[in-house]
PDB file of N, CA and C in Angstrom:
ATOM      1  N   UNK A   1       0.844  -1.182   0.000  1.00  0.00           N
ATOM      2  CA  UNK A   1       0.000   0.000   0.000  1.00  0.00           C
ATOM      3  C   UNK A   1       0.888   1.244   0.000  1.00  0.00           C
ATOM      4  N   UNK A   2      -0.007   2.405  -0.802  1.00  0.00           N
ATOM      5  CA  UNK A   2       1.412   3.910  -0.781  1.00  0.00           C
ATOM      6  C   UNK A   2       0.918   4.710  -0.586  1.00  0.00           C
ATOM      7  N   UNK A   3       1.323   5.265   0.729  1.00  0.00           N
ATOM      8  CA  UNK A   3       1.064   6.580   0.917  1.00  0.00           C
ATOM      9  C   UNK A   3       0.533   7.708   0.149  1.00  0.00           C
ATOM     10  N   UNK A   4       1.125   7.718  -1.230  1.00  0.00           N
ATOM     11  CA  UNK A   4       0.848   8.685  -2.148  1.00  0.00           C
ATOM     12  C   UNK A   4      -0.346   8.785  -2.415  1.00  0.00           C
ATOM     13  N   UNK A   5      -0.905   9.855  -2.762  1.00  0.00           N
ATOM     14  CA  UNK A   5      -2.441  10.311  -2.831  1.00  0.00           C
ATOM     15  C   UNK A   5      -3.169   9.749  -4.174  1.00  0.00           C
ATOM     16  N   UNK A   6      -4.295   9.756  -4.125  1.00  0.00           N
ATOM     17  CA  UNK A   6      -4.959   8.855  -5.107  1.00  0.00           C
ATOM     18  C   UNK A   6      -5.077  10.079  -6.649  1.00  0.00           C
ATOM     19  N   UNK A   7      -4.932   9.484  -8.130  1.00  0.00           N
ATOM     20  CA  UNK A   7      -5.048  10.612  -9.037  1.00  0.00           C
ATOM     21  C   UNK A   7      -6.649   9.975  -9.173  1.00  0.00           C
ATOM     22  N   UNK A   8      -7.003   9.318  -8.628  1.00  0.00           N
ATOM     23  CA  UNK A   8      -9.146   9.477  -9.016  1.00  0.00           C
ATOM     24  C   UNK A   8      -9.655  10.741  -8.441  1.00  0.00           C
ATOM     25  N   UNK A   9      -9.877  11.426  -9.047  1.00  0.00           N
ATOM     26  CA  UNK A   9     -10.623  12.675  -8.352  1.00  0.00           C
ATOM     27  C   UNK A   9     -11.897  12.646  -7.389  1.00  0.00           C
ATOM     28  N   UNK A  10     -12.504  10.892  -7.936  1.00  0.00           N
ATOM     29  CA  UNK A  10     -13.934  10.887  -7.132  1.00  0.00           C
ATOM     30  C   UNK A  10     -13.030  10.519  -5.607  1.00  0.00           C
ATOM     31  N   UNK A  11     -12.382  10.110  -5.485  1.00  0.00           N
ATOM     32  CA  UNK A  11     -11.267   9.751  -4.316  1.00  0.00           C
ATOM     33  C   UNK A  11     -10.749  11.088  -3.356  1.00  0.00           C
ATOM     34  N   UNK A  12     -10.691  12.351  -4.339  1.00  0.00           N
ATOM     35  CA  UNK A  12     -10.119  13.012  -3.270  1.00  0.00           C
ATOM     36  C   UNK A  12     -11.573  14.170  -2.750  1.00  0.00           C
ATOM     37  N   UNK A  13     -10.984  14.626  -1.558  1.00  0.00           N
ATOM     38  CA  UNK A  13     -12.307  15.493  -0.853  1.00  0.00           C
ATOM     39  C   UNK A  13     -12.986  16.286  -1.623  1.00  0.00           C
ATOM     40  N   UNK A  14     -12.541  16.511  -2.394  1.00  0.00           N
ATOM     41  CA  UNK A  14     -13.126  17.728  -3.546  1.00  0.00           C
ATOM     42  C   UNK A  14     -13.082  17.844  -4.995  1.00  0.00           C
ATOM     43  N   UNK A  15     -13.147  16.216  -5.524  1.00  0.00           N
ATOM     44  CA  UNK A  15     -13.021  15.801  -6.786  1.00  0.00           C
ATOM     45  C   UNK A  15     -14.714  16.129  -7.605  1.00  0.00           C
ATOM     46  N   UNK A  16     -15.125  16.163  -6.713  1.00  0.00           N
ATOM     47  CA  UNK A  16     -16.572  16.126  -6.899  1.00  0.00           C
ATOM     48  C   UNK A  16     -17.316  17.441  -6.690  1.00  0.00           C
ATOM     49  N   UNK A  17     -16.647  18.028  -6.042  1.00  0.00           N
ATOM     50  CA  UNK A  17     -17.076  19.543  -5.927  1.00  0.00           C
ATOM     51  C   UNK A  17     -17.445  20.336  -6.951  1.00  0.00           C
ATOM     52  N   UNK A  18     -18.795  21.380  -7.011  1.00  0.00           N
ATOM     53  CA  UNK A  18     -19.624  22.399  -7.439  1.00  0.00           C
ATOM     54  C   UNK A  18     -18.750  23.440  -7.499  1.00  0.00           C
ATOM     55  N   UNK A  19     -17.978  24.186  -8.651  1.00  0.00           N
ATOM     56  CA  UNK A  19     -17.196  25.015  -8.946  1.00  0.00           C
ATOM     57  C   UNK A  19     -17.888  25.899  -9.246  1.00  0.00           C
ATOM     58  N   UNK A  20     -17.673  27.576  -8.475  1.00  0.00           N
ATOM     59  CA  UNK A  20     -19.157  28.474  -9.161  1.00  0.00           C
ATOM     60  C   UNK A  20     -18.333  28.728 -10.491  1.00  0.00           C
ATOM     61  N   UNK A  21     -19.272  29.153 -11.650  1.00  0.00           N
ATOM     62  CA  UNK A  21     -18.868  29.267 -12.787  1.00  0.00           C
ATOM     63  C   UNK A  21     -17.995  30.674 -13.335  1.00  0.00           C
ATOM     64  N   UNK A  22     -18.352  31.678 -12.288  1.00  0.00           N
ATOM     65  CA  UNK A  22     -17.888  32.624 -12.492  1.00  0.00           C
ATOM     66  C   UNK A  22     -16.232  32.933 -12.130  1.00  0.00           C
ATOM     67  N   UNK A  23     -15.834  31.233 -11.486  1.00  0.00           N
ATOM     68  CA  UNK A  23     -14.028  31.276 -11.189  1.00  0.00           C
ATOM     69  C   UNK A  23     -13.850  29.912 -12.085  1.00  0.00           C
ATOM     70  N   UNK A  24     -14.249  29.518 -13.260  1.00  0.00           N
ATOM     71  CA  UNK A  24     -13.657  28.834 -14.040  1.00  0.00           C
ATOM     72  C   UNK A  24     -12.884  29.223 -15.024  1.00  0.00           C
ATOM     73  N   UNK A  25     -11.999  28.821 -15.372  1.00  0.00           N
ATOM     74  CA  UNK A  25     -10.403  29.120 -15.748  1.00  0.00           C
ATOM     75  C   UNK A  25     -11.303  29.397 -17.758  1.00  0.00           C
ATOM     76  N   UNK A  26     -11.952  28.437 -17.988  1.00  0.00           N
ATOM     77  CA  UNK A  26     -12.364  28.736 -19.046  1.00  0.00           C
ATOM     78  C   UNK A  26     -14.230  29.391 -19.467  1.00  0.00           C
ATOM     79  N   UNK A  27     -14.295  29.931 -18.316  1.00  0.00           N
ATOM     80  CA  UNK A  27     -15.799  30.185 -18.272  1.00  0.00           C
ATOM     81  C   UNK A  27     -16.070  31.481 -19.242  1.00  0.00           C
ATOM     82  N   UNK A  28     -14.867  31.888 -19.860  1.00  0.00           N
ATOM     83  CA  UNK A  28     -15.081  33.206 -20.911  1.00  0.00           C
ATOM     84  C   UNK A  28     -15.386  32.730 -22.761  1.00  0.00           C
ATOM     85  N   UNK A  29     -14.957  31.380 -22.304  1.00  0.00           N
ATOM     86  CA  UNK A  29     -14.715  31.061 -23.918  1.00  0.00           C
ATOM     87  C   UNK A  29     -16.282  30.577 -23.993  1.00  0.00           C
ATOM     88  N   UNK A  30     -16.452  30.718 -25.329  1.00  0.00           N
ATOM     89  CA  UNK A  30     -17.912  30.151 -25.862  1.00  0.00           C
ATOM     90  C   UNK A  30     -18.686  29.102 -25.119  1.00  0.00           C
ATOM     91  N   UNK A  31     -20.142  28.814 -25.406  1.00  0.00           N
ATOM     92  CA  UNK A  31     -20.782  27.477 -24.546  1.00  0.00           C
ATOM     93  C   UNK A  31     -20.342  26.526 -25.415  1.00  0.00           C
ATOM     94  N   UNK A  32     -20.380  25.062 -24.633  1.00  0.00           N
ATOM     95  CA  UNK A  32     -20.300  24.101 -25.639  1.00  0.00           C
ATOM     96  C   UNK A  32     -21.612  24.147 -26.405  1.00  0.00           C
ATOM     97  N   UNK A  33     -21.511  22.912 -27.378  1.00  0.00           N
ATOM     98  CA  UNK A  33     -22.103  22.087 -27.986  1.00  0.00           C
ATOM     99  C   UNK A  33     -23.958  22.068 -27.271  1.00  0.00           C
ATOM    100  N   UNK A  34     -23.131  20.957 -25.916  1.00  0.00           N
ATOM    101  CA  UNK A  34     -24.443  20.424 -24.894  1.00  0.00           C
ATOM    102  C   UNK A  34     -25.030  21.134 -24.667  1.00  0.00           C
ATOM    103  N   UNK A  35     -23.993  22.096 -24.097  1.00  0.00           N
ATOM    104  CA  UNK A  35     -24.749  23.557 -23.246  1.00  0.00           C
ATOM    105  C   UNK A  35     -25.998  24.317 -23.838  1.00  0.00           C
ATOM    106  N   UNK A  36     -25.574  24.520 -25.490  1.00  0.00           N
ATOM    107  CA  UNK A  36     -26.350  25.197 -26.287  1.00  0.00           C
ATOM    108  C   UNK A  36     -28.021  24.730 -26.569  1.00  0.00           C
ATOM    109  N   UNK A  37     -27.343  23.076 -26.383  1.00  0.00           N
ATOM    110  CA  UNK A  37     -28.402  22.264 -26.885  1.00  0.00           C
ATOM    111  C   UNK A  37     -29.556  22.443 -25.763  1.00  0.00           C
ATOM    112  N   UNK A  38     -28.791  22.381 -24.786  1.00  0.00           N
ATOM    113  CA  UNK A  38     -29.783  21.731 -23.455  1.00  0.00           C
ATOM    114  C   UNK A  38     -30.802  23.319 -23.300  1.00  0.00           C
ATOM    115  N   UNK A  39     -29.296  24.348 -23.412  1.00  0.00           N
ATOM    116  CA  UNK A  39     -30.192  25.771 -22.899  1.00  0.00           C
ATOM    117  C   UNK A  39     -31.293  26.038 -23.802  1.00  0.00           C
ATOM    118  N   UNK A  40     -30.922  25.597 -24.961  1.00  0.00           N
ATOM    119  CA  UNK A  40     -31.963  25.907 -26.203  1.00  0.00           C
ATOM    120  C   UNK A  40     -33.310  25.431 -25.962  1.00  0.00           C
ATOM    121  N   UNK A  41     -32.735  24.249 -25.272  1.00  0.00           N
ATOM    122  CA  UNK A  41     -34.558  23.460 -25.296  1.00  0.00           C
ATOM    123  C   UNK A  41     -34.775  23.933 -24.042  1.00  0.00           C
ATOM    124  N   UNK A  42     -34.547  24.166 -23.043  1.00  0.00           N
ATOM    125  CA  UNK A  42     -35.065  25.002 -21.558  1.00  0.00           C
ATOM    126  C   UNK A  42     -35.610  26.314 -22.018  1.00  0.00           C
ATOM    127  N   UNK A  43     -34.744  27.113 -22.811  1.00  0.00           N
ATOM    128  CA  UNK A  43     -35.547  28.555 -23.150  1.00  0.00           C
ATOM    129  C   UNK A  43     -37.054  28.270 -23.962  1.00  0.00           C
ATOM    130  N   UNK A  44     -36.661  27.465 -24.662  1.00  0.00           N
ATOM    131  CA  UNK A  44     -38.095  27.099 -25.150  1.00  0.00           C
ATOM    132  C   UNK A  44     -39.091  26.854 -24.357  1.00  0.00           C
ATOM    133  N   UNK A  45     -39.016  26.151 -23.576  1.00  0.00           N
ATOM    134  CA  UNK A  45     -39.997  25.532 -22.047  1.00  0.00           C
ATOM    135  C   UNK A  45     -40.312  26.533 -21.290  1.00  0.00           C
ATOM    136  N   UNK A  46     -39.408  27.377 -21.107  1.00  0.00           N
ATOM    137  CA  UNK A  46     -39.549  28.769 -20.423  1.00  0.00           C
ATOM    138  C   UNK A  46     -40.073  29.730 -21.030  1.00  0.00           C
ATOM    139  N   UNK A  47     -40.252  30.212 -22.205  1.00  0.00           N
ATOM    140  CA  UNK A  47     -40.924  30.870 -22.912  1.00  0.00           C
ATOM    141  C   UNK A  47     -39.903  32.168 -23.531  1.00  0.00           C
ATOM    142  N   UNK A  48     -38.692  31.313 -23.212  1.00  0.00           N
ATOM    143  CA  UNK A  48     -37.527  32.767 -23.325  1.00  0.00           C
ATOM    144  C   UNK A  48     -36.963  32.700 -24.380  1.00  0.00           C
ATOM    145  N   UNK A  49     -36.405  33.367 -24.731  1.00  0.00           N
ATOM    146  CA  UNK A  49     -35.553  33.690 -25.769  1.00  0.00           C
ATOM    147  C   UNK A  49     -34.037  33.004 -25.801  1.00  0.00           C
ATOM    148  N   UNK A  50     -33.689  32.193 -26.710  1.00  0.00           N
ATOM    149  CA  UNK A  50     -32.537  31.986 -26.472  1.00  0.00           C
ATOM    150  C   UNK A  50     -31.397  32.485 -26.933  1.00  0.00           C
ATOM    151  N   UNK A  51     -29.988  32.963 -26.031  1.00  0.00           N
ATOM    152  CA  UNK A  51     -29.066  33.335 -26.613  1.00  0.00           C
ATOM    153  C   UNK A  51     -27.547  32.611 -26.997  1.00  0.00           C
ATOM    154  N   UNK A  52     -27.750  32.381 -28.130  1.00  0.00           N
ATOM    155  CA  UNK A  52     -26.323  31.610 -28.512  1.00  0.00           C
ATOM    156  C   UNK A  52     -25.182  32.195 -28.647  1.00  0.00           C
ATOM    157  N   UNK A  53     -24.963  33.618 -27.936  1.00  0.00           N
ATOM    158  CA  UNK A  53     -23.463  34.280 -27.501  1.00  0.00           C
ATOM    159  C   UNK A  53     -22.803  34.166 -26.293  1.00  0.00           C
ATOM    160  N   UNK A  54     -23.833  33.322 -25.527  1.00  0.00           N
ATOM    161  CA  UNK A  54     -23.525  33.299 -24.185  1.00  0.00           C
ATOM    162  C   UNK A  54     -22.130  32.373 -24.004  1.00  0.00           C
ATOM    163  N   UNK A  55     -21.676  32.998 -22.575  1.00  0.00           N
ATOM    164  CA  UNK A  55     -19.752  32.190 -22.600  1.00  0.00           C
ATOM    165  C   UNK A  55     -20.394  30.604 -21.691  1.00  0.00           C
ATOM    166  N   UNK A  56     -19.449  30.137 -21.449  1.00  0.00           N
ATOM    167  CA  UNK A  56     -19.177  28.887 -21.351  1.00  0.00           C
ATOM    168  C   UNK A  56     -19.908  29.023 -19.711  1.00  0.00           C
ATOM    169  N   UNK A  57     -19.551  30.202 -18.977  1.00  0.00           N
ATOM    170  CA  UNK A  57     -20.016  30.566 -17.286  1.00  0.00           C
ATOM    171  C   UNK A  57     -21.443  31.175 -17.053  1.00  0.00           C
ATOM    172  N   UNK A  58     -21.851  31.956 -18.496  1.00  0.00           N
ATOM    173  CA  UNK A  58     -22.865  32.756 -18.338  1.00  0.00           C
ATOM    174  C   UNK A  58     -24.270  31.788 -18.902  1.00  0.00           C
ATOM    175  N   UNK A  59     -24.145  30.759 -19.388  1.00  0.00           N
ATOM    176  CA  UNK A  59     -24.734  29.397 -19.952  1.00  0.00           C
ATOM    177  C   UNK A  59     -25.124  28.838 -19.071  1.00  0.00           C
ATOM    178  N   UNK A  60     -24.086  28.389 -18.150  1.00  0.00           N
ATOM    179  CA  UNK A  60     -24.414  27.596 -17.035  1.00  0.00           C
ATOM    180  C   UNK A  60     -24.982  28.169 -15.803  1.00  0.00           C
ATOM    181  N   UNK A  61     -24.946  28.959 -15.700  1.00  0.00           N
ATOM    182  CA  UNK A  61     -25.682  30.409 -14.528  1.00  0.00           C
ATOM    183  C   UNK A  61     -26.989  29.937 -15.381  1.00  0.00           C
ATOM    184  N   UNK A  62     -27.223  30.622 -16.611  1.00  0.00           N
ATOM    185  CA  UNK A  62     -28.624  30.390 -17.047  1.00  0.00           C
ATOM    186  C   UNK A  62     -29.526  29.040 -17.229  1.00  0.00           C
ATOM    187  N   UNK A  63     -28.410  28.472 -17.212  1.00  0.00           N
ATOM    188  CA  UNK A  63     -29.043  26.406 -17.520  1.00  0.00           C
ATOM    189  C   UNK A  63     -29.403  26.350 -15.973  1.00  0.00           C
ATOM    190  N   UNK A  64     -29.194  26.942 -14.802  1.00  0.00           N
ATOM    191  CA  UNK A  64     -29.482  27.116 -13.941  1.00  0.00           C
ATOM    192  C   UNK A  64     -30.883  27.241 -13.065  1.00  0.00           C
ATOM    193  N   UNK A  65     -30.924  28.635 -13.800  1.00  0.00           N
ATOM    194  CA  UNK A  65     -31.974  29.450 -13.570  1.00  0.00           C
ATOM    195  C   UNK A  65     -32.893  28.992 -14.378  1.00  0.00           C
ATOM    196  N   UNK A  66     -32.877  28.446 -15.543  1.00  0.00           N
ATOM    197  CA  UNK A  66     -34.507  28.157 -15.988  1.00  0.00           C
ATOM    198  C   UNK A  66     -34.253  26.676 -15.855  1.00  0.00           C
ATOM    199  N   UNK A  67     -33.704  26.039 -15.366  1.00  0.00           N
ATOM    200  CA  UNK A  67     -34.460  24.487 -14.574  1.00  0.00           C
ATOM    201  C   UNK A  67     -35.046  24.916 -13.545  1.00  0.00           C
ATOM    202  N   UNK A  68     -34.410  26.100 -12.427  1.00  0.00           N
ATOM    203  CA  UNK A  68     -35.380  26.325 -11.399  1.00  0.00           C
ATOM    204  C   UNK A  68     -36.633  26.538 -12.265  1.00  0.00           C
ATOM    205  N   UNK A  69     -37.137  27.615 -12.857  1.00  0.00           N
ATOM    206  CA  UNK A  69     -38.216  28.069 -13.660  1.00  0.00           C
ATOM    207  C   UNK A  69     -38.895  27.022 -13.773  1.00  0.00           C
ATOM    208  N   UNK A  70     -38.662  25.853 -14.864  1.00  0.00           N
ATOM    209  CA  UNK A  70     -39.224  25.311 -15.473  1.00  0.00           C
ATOM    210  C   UNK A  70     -39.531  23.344 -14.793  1.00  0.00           C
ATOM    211  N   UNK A  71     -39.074  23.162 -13.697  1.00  0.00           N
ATOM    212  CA  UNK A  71     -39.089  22.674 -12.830  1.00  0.00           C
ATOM    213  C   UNK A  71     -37.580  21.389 -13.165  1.00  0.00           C
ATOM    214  N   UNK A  72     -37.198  21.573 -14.345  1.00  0.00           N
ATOM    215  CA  UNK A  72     -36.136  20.338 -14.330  1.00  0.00           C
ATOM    216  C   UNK A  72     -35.022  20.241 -13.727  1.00  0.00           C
ATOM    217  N   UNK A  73     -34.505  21.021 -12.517  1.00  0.00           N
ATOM    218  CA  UNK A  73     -33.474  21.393 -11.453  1.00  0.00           C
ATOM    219  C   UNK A  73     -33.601  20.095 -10.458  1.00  0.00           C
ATOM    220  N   UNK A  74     -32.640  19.903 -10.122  1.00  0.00           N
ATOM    221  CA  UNK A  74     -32.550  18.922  -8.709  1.00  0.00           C
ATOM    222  C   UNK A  74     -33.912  18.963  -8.191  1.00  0.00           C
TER     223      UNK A  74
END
């Protein structure tokens, strides 16, 4: 057995941890793919408008906020 720390992230205390989006290293660059997809069909459900300029942080803030809205949130 070795001392050395585990590289599984689900292994260490905070591999699993909720990163707010607004301190992600890449939260300026464009949304993905998913992001677009998923927000696209939530704005629809919500009755909103969707915006496909949104960054990679400002996506996920909003994929957020309209699952609360629209009830598909935790």
């Amino acid at each position: 057995m070795s001392d050395r720390p585990t590289d599984d992230p689900k292994q260490h205390p905070t591999g699993n941890a909720v990163k707010d989006p607004d301190r992600w290293v890449t939260g300026d660059e464009p949304m993905t793919g998913a992001q677009a997809s998923y927000l696209e069909t939530l704005s629809e459900e919500a009755g909103e408008e969707f915006d496909p300029k949104l960054s990679k942080a400002d996506a996920s803030k909003k994929i957020d906020e309209l699952q609360e809205k629209t009830g598909r949130g935790d």
